[in-house]
Protein backbone atom coordinates (compact mmCIF):
# COMPACT_ATOMS: atom_id res chain seq x y z
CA UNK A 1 -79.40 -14.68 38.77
CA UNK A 2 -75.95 -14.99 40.25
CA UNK A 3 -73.29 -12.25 40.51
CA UNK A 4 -70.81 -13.49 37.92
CA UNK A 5 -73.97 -14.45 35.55
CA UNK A 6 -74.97 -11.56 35.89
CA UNK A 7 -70.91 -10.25 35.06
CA UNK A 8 -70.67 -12.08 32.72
CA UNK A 9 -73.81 -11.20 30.94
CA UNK A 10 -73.08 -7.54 30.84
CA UNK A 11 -68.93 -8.21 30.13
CA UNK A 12 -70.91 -10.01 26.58
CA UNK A 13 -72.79 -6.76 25.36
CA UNK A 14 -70.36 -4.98 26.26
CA UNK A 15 -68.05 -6.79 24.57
CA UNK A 16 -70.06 -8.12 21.54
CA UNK A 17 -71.93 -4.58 20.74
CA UNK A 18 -69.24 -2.50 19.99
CA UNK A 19 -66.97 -5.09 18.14
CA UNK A 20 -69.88 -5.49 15.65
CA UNK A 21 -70.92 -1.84 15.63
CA UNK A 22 -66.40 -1.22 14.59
CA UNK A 23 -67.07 -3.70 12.11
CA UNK A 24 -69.78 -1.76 10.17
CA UNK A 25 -67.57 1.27 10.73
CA UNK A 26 -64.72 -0.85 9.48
CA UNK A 27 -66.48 -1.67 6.08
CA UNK A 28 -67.85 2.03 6.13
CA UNK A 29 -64.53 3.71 6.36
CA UNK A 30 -61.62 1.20 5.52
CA UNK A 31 -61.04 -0.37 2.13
CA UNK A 32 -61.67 -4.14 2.41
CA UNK A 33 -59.45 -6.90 1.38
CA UNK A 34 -60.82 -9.88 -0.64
CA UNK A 35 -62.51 -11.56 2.25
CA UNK A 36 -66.40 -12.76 2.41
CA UNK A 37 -68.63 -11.16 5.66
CA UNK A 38 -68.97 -14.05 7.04
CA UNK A 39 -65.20 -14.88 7.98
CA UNK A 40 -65.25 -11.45 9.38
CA UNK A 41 -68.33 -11.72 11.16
CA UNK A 42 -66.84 -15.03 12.64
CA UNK A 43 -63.50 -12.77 13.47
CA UNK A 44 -65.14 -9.81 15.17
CA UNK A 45 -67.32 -12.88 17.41
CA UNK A 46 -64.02 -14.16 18.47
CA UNK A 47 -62.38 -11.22 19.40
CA UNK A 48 -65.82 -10.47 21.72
CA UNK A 49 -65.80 -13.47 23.31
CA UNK A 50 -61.65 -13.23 24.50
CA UNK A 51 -62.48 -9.54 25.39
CA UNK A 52 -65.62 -10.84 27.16
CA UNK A 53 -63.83 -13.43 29.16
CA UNK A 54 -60.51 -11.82 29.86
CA UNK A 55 -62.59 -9.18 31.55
CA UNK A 56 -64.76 -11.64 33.68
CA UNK A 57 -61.48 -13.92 34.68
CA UNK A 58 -58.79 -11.00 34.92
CA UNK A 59 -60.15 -7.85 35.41
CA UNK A 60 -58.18 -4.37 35.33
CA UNK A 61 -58.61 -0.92 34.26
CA UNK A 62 -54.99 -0.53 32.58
CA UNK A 63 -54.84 -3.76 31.45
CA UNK A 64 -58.55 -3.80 29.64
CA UNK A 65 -57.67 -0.72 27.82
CA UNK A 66 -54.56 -2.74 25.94
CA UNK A 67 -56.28 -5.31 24.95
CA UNK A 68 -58.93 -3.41 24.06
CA UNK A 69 -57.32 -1.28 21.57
CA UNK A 70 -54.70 -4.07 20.46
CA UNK A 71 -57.89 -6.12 19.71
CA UNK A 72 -59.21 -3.46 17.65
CA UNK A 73 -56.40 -2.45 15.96
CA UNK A 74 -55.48 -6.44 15.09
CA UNK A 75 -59.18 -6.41 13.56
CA UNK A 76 -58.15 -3.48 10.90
CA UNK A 77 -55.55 -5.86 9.21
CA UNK A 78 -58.69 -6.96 7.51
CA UNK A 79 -58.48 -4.13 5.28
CA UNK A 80 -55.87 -2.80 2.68
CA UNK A 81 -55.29 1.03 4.27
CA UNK A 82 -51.78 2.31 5.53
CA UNK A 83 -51.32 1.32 9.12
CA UNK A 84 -51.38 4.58 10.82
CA UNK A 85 -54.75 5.51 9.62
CA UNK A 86 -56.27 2.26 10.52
CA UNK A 87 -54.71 2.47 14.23
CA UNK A 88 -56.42 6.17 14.32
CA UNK A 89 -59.63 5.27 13.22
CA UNK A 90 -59.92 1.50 15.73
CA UNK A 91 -58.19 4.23 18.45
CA UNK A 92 -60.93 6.77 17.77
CA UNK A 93 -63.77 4.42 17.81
CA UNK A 94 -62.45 3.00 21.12
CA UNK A 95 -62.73 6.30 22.44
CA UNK A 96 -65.88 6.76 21.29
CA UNK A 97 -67.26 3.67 22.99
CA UNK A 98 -65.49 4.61 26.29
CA UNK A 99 -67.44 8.03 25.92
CA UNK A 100 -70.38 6.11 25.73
CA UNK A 101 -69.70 3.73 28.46
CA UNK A 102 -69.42 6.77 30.70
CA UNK A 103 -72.34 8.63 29.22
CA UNK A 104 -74.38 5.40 30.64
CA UNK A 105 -73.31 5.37 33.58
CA UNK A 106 -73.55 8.71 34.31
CA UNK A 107 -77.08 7.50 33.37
CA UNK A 108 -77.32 5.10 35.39
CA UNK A 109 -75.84 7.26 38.81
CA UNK A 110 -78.75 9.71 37.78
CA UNK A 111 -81.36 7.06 38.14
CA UNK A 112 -80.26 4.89 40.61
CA UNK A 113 -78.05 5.35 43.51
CA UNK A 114 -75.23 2.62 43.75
CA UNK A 115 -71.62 2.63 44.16
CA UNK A 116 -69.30 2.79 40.61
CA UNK A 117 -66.83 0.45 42.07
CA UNK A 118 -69.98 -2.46 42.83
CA UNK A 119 -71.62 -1.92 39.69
CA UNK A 120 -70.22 -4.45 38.23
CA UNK A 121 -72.26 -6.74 40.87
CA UNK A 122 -75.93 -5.27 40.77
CA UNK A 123 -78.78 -6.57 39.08
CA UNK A 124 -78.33 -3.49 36.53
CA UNK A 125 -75.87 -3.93 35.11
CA UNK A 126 -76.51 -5.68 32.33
CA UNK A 127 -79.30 -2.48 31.47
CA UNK A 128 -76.21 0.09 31.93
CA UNK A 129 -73.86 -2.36 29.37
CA UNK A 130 -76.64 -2.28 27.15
CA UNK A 131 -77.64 1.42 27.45
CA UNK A 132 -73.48 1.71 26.80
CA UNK A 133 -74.41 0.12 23.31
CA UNK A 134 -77.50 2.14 22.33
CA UNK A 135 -75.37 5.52 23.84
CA UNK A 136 -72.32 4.26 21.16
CA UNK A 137 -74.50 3.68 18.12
CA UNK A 138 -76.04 7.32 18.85
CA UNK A 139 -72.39 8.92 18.44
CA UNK A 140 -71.56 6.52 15.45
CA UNK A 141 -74.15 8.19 13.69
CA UNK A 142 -73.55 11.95 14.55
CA UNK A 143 -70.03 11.27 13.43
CA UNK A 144 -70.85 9.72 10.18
CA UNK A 145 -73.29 12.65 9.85
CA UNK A 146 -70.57 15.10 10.36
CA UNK A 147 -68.48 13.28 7.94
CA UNK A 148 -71.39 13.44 5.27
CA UNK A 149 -71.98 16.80 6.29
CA UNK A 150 -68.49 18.20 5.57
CA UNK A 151 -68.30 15.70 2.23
CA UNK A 152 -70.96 18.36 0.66
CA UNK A 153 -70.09 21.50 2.49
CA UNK A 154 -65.63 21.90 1.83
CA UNK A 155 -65.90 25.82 2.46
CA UNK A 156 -67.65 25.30 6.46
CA UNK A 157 -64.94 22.92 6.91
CA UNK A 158 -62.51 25.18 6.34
CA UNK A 159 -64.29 27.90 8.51
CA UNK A 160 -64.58 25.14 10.79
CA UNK A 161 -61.40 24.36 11.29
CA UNK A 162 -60.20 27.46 11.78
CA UNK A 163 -62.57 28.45 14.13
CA UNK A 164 -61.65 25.32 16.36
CA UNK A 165 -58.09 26.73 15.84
CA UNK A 166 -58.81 30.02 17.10
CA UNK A 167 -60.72 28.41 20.06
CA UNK A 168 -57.87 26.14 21.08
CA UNK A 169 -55.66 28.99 21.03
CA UNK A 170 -57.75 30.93 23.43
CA UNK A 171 -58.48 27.94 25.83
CA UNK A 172 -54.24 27.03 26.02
CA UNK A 173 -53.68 30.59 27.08
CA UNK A 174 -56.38 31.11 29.34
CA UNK A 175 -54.94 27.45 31.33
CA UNK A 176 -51.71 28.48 30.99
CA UNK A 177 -52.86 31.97 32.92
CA UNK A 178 -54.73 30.12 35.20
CA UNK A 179 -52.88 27.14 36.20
CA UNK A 180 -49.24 29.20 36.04
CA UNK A 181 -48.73 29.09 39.82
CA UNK A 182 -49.95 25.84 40.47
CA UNK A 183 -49.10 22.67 40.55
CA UNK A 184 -51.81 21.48 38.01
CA UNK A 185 -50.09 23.52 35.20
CA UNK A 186 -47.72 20.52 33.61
CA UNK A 187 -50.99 17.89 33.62
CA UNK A 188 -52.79 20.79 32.36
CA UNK A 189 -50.37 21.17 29.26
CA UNK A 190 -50.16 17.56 28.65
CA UNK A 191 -53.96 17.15 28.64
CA UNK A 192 -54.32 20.44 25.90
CA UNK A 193 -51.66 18.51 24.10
CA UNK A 194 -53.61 14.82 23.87
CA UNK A 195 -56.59 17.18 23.38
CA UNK A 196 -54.98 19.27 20.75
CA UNK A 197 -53.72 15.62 19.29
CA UNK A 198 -56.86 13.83 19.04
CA UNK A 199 -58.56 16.95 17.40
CA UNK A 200 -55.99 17.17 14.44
CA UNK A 201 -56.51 13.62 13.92
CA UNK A 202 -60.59 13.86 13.72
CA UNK A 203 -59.46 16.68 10.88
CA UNK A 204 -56.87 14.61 9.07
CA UNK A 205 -59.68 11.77 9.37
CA UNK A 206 -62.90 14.17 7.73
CA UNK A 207 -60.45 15.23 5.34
CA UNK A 208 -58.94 12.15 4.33
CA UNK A 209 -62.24 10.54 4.01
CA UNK A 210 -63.39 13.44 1.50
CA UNK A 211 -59.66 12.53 -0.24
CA UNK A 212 -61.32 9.09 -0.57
CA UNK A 213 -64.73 9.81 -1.63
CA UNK A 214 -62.79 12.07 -4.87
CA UNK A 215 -60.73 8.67 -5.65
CA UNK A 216 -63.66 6.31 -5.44
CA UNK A 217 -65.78 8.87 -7.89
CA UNK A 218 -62.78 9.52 -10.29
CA UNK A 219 -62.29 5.73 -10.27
CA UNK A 220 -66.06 4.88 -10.80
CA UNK A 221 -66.32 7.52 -14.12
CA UNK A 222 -62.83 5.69 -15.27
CA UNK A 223 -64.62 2.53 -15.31
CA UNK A 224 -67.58 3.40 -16.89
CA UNK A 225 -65.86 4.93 -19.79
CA UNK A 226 -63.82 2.21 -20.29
CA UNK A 227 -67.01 -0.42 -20.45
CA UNK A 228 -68.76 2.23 -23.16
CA UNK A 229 -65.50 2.20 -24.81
CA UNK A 230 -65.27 -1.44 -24.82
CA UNK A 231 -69.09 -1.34 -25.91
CA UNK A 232 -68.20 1.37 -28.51
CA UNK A 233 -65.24 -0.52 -30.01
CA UNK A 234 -67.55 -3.66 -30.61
CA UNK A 235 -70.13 -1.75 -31.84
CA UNK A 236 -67.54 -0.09 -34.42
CA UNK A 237 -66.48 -3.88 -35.18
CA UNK A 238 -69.39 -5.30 -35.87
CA UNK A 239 -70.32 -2.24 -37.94
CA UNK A 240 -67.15 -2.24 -39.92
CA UNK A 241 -68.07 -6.35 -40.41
CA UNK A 242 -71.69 -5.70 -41.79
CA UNK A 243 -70.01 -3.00 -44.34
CA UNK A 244 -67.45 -5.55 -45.38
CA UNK A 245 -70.29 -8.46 -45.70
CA UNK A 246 -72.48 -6.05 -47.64
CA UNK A 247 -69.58 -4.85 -50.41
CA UNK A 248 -69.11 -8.39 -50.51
CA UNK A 249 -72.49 -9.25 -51.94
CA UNK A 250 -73.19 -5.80 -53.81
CA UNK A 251 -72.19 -7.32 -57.11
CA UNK A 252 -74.82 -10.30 -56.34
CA UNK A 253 -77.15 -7.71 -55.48
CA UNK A 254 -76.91 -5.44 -58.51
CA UNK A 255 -77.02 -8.18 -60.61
CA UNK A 256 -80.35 -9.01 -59.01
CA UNK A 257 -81.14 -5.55 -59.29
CA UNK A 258 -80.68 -5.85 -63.26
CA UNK A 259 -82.57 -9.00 -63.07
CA UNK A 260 -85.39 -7.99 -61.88
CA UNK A 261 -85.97 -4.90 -64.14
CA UNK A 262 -85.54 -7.09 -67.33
CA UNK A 263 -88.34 -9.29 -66.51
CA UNK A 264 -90.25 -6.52 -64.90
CA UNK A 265 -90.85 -7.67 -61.74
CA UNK A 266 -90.75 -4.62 -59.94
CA UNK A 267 -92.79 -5.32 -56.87
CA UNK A 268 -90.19 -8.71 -55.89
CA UNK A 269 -87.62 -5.27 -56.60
CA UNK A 270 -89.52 -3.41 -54.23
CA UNK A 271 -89.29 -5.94 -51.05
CA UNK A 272 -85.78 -7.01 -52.43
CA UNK A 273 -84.38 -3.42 -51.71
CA UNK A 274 -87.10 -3.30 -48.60
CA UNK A 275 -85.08 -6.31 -47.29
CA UNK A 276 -81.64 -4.59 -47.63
CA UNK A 277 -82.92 -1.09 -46.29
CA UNK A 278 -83.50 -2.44 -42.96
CA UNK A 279 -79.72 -3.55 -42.94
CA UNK A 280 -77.98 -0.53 -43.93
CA UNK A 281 -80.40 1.76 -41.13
CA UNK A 282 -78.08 4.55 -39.73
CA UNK A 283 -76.47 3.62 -36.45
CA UNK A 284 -75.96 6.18 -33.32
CA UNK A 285 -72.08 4.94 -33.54
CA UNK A 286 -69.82 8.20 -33.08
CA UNK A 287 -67.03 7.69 -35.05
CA UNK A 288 -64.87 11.75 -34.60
CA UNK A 289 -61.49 9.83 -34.53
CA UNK A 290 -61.48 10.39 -30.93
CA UNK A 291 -61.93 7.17 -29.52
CA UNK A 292 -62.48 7.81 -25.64
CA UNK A 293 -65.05 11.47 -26.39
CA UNK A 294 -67.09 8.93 -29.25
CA UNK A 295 -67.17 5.75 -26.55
CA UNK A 296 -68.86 8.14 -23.84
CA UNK A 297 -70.79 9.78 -26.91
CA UNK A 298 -72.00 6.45 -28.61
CA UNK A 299 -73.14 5.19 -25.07
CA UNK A 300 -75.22 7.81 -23.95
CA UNK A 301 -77.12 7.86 -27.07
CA UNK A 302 -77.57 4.45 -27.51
CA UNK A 303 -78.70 3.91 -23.90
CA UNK A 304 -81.08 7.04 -24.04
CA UNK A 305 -82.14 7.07 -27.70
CA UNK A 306 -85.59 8.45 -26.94
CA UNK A 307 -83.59 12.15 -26.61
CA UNK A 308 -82.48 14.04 -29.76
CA UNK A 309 -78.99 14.58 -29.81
CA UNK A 310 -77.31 17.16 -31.57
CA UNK A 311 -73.71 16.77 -32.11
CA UNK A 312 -70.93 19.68 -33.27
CA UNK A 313 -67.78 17.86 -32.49
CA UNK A 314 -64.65 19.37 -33.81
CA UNK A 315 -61.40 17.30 -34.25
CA UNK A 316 -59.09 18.12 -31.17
CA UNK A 317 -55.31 18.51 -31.42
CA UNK A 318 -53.94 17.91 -27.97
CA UNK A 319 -50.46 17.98 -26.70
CA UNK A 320 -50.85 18.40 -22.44
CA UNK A 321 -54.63 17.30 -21.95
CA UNK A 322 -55.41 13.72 -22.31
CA UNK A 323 -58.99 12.41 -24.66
CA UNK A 324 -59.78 10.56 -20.64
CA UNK A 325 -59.91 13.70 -18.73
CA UNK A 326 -62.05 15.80 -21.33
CA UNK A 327 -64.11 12.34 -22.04
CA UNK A 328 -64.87 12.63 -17.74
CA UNK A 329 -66.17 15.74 -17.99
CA UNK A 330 -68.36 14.84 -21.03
CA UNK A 331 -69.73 12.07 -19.56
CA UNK A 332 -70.23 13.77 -16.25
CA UNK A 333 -72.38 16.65 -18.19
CA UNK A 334 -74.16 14.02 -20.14
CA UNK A 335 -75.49 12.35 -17.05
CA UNK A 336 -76.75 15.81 -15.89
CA UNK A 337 -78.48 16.68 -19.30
CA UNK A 338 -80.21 12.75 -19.05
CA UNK A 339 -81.41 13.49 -15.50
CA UNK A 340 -82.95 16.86 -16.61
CA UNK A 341 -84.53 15.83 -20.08
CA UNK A 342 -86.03 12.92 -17.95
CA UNK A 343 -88.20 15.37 -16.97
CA UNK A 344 -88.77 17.23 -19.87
CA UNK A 345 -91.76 17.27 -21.53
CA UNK A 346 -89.47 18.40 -25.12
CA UNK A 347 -85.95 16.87 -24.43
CA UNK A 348 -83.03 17.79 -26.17
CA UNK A 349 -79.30 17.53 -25.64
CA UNK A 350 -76.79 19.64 -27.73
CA UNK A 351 -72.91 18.85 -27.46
CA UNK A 352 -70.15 20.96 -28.78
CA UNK A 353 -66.29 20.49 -28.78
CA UNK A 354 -64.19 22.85 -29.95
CA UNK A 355 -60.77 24.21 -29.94
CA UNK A 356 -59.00 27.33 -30.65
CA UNK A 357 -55.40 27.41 -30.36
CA UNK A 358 -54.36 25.70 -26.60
CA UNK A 359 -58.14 26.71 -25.77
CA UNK A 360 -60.71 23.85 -25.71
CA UNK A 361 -64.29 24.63 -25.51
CA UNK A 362 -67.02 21.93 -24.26
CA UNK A 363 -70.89 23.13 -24.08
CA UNK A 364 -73.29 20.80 -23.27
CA UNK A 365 -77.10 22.34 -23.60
CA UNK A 366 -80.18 20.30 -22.27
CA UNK A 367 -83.81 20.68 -21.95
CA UNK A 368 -84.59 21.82 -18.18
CA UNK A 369 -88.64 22.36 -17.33
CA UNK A 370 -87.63 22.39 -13.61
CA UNK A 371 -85.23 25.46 -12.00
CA UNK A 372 -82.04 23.42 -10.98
CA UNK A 373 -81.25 23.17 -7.23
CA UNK A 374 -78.24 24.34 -5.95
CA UNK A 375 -76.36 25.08 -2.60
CA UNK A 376 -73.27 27.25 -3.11
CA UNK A 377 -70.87 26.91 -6.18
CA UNK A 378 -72.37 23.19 -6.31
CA UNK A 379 -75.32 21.96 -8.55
CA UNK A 380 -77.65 19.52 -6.26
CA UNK A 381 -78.71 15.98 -7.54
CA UNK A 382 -82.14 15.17 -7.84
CA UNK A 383 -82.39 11.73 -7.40
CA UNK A 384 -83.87 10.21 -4.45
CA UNK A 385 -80.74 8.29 -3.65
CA UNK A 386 -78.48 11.41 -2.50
CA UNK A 387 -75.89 9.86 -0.64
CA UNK A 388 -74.71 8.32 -3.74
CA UNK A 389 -75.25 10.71 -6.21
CA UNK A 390 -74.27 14.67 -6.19
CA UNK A 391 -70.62 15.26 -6.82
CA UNK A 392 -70.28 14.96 -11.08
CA UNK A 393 -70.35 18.65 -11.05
CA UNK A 394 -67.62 19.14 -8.09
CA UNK A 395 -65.61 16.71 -9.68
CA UNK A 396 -66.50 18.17 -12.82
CA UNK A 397 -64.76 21.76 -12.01
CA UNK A 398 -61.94 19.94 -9.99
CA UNK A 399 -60.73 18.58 -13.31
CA UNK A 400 -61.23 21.71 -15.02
CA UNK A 401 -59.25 23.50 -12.50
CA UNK A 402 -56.73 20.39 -13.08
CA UNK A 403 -56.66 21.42 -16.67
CA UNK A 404 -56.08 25.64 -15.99
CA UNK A 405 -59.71 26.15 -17.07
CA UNK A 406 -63.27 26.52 -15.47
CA UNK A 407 -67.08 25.39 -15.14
CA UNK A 408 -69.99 27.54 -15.45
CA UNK A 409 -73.31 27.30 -16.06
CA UNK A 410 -76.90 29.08 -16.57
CA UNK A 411 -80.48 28.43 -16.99
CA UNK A 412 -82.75 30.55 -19.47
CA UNK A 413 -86.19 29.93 -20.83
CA UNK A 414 -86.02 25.85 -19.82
CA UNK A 415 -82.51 25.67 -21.23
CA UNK A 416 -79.75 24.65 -19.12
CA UNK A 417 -76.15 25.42 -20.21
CA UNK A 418 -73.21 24.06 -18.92
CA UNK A 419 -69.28 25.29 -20.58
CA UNK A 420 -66.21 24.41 -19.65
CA UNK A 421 -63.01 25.87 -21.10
CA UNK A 422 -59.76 24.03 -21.10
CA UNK A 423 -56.27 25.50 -21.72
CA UNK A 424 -53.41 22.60 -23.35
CA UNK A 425 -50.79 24.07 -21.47
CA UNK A 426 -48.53 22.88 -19.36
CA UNK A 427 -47.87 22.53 -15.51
């Protein structure tokens, strides 16, 4: 194989692996626009190939990095975030991938002997451009991991933080001791201050993304109350339309009543009323007056109507608190209770609402066989699918804390026991 085939080979994984691996940390991390995969796909290809052949035709260190980053940035118009945090994030995984491009080669030096300014022309190095790859898809993942890992653990984030604080704080004086009567002291300071740069941004990034993850929750529970109330309103309307249809007809049906007792045919009486019993069966429709607490009520009963529920609802007079925020707490405490008396072998779910004075009162008590799991402050999900599951009961107490209350909870003899208490006050 030829020298530039072989260049050119190597420029292409180099050039087409970490475009696609950005684009799955694109879709991971950035909110999309309205465009299919595929026109991305064909986007991100496009991008490799220039990158691929600039660097074969016109090769040069400065020059590469530019295009590199201005290539990756250009890709992040794809998606709807604020400019500044898509530049960090294509800036950061650039870095990334030049980490790993160095980790391989470092590698590669280790295993081979051959000079970094030729390598470029051995047989290798398409191996090293690929190893680059494999190295960058290894740090991908230990970020996302960190980014999951400081999602469900706020409070070592914090400790975190201030830890690398403290450390950063140590390591400027201890260069500024060292380096003070040299003449390495003024790259030394601007290197602690790139250093001390990039760090704050990997903070602002973790903690936006956990700003994100809150948002896309909030906004998922909005839009699941809104179908049950949409389900619960059409319910109520098709309810209110049998009752009208049936008052319609009750003076043709007692006159067949009367009918049938004056000729004594009791037993056509007795599948007449059978007939009519079947219509007017009690329905699971909540109807407190509160429209957005009876939606999330109506839903979860009618979806899970194998589980006795026992309601105490009280009508709520609210001046600060909106029906939405208690009716996200409700339904985040309902899904809880459904996930326990799953597993129940005597299930039972018992709501109460109550208020006295500006102080609400919600209790939510479920059947729970099995000790619940928990790490901290937080209650752990038990489903299998963990990633996506987990944070109702953090979001939960956020909202509380929203509305000058608090969540607490307790488990005794199989009975779990979630309350929250509200206060209608003001800011």
């Amino acid at each position: 194989m030829g020298d530039k085939n072989v260049q050119l080979l190597g420029y292409l994984i180099s050039a087409f692996g970490p475009v696609y691996i950005k684009l799955f940390c694109f879709e991971h991390m950035l909110q999309s626009r309205s465009i299919r995969l595929q026109y991305k796909i064909i986007a991100f290809s496009m991008i490799a190939t220039i990158l691929a052949v600039q660097t074969q035709i016109l090769y040069n260190p400065l020059l590469n990095l530019m295009i590199n980053i201005t290539a990756f940035f250009l890709l992040t118009f794809f998606y709807k975030n604020e400019w500044f945090l898509r530049l960090f994030i294509s800036f950061a995984f650039f870095i990334i991938g030049g980490l790993a491009e160095g980790s391989a080669w470092m590698i590669g030096r280790m295993l081979f002997s051959f000079e970094m300014n030729d390598v470029n022309n051995l047989w290798l190095f398409p191996f090293i451009c690929a190893l680059g790859v494999a190295i960058e898809l290894i740090y991908v993942n230990i970020v996302f991991q960190a980014i999951s890992f400081f999602k469900r653990h706020q409070s070592k984030m914090t400790m975190f933080i201030i830890f690398l604080i403290a450390v950063l704080i140590l390591c400027f004086v201890y260069m500024v001791v060292t380096f003070a009567d040299t003449a390495y002291l003024i790259p030394a300071l601007i290197l602690s201050t790139l250093l001390i740069a990039a760090i704050a941004g990997c903070i602002y990034l973790f903690t936006d993304q956990l700003r994100v993850q809150r948002e896309r929750l909030q906004l998922a529970n909005l839009e699941e109350m809104l179908q049950d109330q949409v389900k619960h309103y059409t319910a109520l309307y098709e309810a209110n339309r049998q009752v009208a249809v049936q008052r319609h007809d009750l003076k043709n049906i007692l006159l067949n009543v009367r009918s049938y007792i004056q000729v004594g045919e009791y037993e056509k009486l007795d599948k007449y009323v059978a007939g009519f019993q079947e219509k007017v069966q009690p329905s699971t429709l909540i109807d407190n007056g509160m429209p957005f607490i009876d939606a999330v009520l109506s839903a979860k009963m009618a979806e899970h109507a194998k589980i006795p529920f026992e309601n105490d609802i009280s009508m709520l007079t609210l001046e600060k608190i909106k029906q939405p925020q208690i009716a996200f707490i409700l339904a985040g405490a309902l899904d809880n209770a459904i996930e326990a008396c799953e597993k129940s072998a005597k299930p039972f779910i018992r709501v109460h609402i109550g208020q006295h004075g500006r102080m609400i009162s919600l209790v939510v008590e479920n059947a729970a066989d099995q000790p619940v799991r928990t790490a901290g402050d937080r209650l752990l999900t038990t489903k299998a699918d963990n990633k996506a599951h987990g944070y109702g009961v953090k979001s939960m107490m956020q909202m509380a804390e929203q509305l000058h209350g608090m969540l607490t909870w307790r488990q005794e003899k199989q009975v779990f026991t979630l309350s929250v208490l509200m206060q209608d006050i003001g800011a």
